[in-house]
N, C-alpha and C. Protein backbone atom coordinates (compact mmCIF):
# COMPACT_ATOMS: atom_id res chain seq x y z
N UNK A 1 125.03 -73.97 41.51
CA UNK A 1 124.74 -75.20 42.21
C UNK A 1 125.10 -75.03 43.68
N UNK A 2 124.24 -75.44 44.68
CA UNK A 2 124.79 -74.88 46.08
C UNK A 2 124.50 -76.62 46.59
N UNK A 3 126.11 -76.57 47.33
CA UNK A 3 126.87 -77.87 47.45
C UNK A 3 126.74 -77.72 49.13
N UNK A 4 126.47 -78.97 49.66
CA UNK A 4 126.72 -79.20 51.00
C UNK A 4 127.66 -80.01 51.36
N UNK A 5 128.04 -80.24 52.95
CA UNK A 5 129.09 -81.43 53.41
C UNK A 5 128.92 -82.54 52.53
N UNK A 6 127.38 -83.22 52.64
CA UNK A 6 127.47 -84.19 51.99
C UNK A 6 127.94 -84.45 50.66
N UNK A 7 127.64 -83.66 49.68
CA UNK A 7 128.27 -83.23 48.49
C UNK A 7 129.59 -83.14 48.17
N UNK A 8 130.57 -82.91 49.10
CA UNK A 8 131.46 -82.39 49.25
C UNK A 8 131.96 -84.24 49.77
N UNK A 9 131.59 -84.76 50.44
CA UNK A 9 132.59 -86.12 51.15
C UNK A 9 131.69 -86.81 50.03
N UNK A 10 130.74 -87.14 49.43
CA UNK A 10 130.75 -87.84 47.84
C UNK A 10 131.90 -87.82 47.05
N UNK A 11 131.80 -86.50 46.37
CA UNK A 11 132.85 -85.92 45.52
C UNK A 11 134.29 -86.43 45.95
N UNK A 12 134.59 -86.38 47.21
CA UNK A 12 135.71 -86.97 48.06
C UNK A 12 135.72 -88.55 47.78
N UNK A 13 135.03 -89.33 47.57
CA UNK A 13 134.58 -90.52 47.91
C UNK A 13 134.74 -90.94 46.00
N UNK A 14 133.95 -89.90 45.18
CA UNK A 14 134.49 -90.26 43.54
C UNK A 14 136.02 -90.08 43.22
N UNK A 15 136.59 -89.00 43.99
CA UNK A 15 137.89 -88.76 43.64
C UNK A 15 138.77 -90.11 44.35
N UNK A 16 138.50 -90.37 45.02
CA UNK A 16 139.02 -92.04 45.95
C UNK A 16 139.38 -92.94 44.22
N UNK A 17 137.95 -93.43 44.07
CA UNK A 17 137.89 -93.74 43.09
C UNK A 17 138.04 -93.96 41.71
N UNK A 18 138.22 -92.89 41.45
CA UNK A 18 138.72 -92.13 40.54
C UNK A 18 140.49 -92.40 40.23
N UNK A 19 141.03 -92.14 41.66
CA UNK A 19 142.51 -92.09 41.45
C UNK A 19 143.02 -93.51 41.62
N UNK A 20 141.88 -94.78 42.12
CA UNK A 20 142.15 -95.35 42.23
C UNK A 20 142.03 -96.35 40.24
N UNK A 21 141.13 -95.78 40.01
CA UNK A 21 141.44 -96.25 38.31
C UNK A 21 142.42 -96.02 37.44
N UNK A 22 142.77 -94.70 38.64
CA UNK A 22 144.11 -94.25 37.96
C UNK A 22 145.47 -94.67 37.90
N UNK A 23 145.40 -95.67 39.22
CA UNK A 23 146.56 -96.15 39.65
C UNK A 23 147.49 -96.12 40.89
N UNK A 24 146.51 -94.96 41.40
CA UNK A 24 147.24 -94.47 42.98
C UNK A 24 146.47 -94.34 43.83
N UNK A 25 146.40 -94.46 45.47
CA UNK A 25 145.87 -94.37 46.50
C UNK A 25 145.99 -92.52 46.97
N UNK A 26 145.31 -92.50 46.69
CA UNK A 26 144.35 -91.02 47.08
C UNK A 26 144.84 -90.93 48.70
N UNK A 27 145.40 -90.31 49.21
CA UNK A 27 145.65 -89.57 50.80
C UNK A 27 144.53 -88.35 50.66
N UNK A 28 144.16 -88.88 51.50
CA UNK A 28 142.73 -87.53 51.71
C UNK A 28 142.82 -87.43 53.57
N UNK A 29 143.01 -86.15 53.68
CA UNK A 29 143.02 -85.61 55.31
C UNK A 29 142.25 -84.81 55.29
N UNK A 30 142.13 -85.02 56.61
CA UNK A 30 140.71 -83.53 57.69
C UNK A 30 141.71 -82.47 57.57
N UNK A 31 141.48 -81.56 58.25
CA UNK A 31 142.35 -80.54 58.58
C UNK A 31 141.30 -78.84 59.53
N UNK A 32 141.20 -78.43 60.58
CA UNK A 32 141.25 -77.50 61.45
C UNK A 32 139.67 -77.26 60.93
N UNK A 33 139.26 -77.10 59.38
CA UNK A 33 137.65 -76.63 58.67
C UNK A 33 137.63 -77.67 58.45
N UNK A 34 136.24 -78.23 58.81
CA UNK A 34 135.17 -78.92 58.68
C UNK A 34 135.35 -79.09 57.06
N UNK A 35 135.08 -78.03 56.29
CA UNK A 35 134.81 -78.08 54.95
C UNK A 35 136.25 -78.15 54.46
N UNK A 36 136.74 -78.52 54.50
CA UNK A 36 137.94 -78.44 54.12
C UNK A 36 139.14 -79.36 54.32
N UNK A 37 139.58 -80.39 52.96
CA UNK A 37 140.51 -81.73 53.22
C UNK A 37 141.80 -80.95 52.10
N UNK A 38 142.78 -81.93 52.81
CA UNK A 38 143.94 -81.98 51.83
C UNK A 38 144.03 -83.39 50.95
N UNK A 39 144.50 -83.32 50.16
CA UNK A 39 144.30 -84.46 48.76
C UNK A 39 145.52 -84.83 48.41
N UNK A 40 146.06 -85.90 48.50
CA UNK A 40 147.56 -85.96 47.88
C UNK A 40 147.95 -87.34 47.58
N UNK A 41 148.73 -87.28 46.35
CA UNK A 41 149.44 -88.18 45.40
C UNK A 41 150.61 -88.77 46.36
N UNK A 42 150.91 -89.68 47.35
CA UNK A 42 152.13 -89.65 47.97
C UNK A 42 153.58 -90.01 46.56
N UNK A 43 152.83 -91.06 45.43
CA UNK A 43 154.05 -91.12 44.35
C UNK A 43 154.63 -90.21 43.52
N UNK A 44 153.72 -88.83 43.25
CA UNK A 44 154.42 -88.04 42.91
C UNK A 44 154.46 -86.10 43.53
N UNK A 45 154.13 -86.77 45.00
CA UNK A 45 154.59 -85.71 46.00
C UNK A 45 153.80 -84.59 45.40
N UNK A 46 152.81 -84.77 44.81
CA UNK A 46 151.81 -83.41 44.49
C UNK A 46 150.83 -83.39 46.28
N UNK A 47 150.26 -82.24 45.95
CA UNK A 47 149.10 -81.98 47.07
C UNK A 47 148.14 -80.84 46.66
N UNK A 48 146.85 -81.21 46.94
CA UNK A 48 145.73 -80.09 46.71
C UNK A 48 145.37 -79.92 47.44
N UNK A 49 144.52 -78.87 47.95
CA UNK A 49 143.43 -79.26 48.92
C UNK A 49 142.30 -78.53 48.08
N UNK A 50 141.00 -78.90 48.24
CA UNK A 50 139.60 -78.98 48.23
C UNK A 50 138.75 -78.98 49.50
N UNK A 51 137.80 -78.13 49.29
CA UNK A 51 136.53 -77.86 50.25
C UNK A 51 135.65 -76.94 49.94
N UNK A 52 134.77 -76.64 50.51
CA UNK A 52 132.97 -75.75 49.98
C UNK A 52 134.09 -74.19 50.35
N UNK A 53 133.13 -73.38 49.84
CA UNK A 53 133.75 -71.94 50.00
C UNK A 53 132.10 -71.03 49.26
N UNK A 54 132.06 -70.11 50.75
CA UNK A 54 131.05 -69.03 49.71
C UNK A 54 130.90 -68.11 49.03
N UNK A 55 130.63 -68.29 47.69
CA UNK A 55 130.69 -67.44 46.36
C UNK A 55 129.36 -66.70 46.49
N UNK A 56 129.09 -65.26 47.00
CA UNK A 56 127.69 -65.01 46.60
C UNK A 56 127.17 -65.48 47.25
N UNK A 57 126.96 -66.18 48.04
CA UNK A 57 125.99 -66.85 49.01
C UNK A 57 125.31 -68.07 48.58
N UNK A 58 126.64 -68.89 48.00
CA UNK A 58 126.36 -70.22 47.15
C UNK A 58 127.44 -71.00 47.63
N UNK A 59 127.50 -72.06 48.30
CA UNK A 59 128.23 -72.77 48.55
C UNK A 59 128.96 -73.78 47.28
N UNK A 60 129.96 -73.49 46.81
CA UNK A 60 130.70 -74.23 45.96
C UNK A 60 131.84 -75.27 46.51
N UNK A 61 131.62 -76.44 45.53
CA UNK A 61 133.40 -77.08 45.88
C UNK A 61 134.34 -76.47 45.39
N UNK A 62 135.64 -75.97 45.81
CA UNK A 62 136.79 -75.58 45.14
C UNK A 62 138.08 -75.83 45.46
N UNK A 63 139.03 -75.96 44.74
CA UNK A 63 140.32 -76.85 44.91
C UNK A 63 141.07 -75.86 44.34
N UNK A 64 142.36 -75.95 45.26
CA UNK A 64 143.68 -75.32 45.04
C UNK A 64 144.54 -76.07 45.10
N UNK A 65 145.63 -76.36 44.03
CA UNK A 65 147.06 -77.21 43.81
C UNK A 65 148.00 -76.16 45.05
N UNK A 66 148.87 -77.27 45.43
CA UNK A 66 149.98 -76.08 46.86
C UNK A 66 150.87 -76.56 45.95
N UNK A 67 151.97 -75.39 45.70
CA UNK A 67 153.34 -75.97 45.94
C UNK A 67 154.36 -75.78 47.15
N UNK A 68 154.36 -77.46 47.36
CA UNK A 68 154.99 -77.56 48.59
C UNK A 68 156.35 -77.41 48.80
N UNK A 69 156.79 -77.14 47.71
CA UNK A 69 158.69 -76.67 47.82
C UNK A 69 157.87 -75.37 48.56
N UNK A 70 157.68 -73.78 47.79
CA UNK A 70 157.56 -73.01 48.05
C UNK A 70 156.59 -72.59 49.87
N UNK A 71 155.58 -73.88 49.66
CA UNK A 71 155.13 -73.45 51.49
C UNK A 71 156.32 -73.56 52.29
N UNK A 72 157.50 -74.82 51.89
CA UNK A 72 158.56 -75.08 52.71
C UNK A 72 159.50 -73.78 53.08
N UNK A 73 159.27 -73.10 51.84
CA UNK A 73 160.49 -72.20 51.82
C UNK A 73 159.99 -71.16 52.60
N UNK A 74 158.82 -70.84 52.58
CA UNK A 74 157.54 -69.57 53.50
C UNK A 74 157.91 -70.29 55.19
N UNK A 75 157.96 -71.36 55.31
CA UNK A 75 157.82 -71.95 56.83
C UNK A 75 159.17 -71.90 57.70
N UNK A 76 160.30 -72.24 56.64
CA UNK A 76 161.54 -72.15 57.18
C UNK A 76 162.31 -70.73 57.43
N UNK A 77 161.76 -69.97 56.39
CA UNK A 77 161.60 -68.34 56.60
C UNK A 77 161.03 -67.90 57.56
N UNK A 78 159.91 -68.76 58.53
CA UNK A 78 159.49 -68.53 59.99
C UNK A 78 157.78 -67.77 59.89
N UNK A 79 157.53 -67.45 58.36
CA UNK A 79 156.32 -67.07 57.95
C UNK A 79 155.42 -68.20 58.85
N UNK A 80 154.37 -67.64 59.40
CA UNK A 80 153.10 -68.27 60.37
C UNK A 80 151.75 -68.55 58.76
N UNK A 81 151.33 -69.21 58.97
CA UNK A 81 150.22 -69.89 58.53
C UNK A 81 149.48 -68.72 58.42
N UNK A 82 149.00 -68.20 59.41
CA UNK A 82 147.95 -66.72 59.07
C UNK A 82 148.59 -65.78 58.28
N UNK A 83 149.85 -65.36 58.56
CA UNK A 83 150.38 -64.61 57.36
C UNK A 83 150.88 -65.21 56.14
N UNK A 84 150.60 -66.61 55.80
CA UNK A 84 150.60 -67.32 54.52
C UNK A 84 149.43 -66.49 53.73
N UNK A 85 148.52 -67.20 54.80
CA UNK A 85 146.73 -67.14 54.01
C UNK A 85 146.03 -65.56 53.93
N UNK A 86 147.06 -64.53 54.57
CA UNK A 86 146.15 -63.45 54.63
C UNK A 86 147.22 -62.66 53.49
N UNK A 87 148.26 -63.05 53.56
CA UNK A 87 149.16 -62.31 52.54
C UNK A 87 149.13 -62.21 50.88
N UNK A 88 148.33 -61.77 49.94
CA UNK A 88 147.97 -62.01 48.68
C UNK A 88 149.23 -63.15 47.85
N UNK A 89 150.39 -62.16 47.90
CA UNK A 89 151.51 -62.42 47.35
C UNK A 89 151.95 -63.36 47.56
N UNK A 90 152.13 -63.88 48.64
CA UNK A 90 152.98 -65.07 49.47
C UNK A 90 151.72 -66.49 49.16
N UNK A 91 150.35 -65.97 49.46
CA UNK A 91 149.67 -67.16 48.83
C UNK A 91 149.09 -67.43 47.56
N UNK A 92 149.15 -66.51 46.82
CA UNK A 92 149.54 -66.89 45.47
C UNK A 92 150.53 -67.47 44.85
N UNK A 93 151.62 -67.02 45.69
CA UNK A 93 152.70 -67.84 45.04
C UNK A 93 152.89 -69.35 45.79
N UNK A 94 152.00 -69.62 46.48
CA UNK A 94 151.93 -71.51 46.95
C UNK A 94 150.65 -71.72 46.37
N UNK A 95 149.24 -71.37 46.41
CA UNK A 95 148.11 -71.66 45.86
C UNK A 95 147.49 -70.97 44.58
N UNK A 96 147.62 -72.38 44.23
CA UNK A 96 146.33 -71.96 41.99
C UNK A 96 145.38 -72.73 42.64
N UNK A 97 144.55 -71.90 41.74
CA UNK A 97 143.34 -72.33 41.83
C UNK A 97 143.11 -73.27 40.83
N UNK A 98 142.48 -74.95 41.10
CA UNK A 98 142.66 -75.49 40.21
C UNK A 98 141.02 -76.16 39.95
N UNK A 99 140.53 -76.60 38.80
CA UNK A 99 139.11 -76.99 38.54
C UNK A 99 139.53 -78.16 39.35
N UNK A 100 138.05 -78.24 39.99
CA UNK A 100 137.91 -79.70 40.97
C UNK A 100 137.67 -80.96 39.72
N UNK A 101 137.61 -80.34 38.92
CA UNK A 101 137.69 -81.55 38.25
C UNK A 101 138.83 -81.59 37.30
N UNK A 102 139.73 -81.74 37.46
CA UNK A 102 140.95 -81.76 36.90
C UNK A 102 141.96 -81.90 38.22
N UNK A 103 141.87 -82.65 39.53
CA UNK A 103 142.51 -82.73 41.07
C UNK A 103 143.18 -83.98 40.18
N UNK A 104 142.92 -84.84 40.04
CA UNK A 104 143.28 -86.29 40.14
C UNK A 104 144.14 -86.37 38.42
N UNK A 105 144.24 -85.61 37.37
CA UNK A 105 145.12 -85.37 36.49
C UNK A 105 145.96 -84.86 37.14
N UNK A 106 145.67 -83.60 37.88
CA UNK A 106 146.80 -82.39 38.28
C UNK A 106 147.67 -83.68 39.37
N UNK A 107 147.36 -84.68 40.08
CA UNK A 107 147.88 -85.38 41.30
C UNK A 107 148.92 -86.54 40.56
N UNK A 108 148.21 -86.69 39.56
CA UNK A 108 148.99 -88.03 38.68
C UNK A 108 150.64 -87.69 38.22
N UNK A 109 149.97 -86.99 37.56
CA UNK A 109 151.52 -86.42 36.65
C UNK A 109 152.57 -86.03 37.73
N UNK A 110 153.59 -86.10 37.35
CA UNK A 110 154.97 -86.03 37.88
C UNK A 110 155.58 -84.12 37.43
């Protein structure tokens, strides 16, 4: 399935929705890529982010759960953002890859 912006701020726009049946107000931010928002539960301090990414030359939505203890612990260690994201190890151990459709379970739970 090859997904565009628009596709992508829908999907943004069901997950609103979505979390709002759920019980919580959805924090959804821009951030530096266009294609690319952060998603977060403020009641139980979870965070994802979601945005398009090219697979093959197919634009997909895809979402990664952060854990934000561990970015904390990478940042205060003085680790830079580019050597987060270029480092296998170091961003594996803050980002899973999580089904975009399973954001708003993964955000709920405690």
């Amino acid at each position: 399935m090859h997904n565009t912006d628009q596709d992508l701020r829908l999907f943004l726009d069901a997950l609103i929705e979505e979390a709002a049946e759920e019980g919580f107000d959805l924090m959804v931010e821009n951030t530096n890529d266009e294609h690319l928002f952060v998603v977060a539960n403020p009641k139980t301090r979870k965070v994802a982010c979601i945005g398009l990414a090219d697979i093959n030359g197919t634009e997909v939505i895809v979402a990664y759960s952060i854990g934000i203890k561990r970015w904390g612990w990478y940042n205060e260690e003085g680790f830079e953002l580019d050597t987060v994201v270029e480092t296998k190890n170091i961003r594996d151990d803050i980002f899973r890859w999580l089904p975009a459709t399973d954001i708003i379970t993964y955000l709920r739970k405690k």
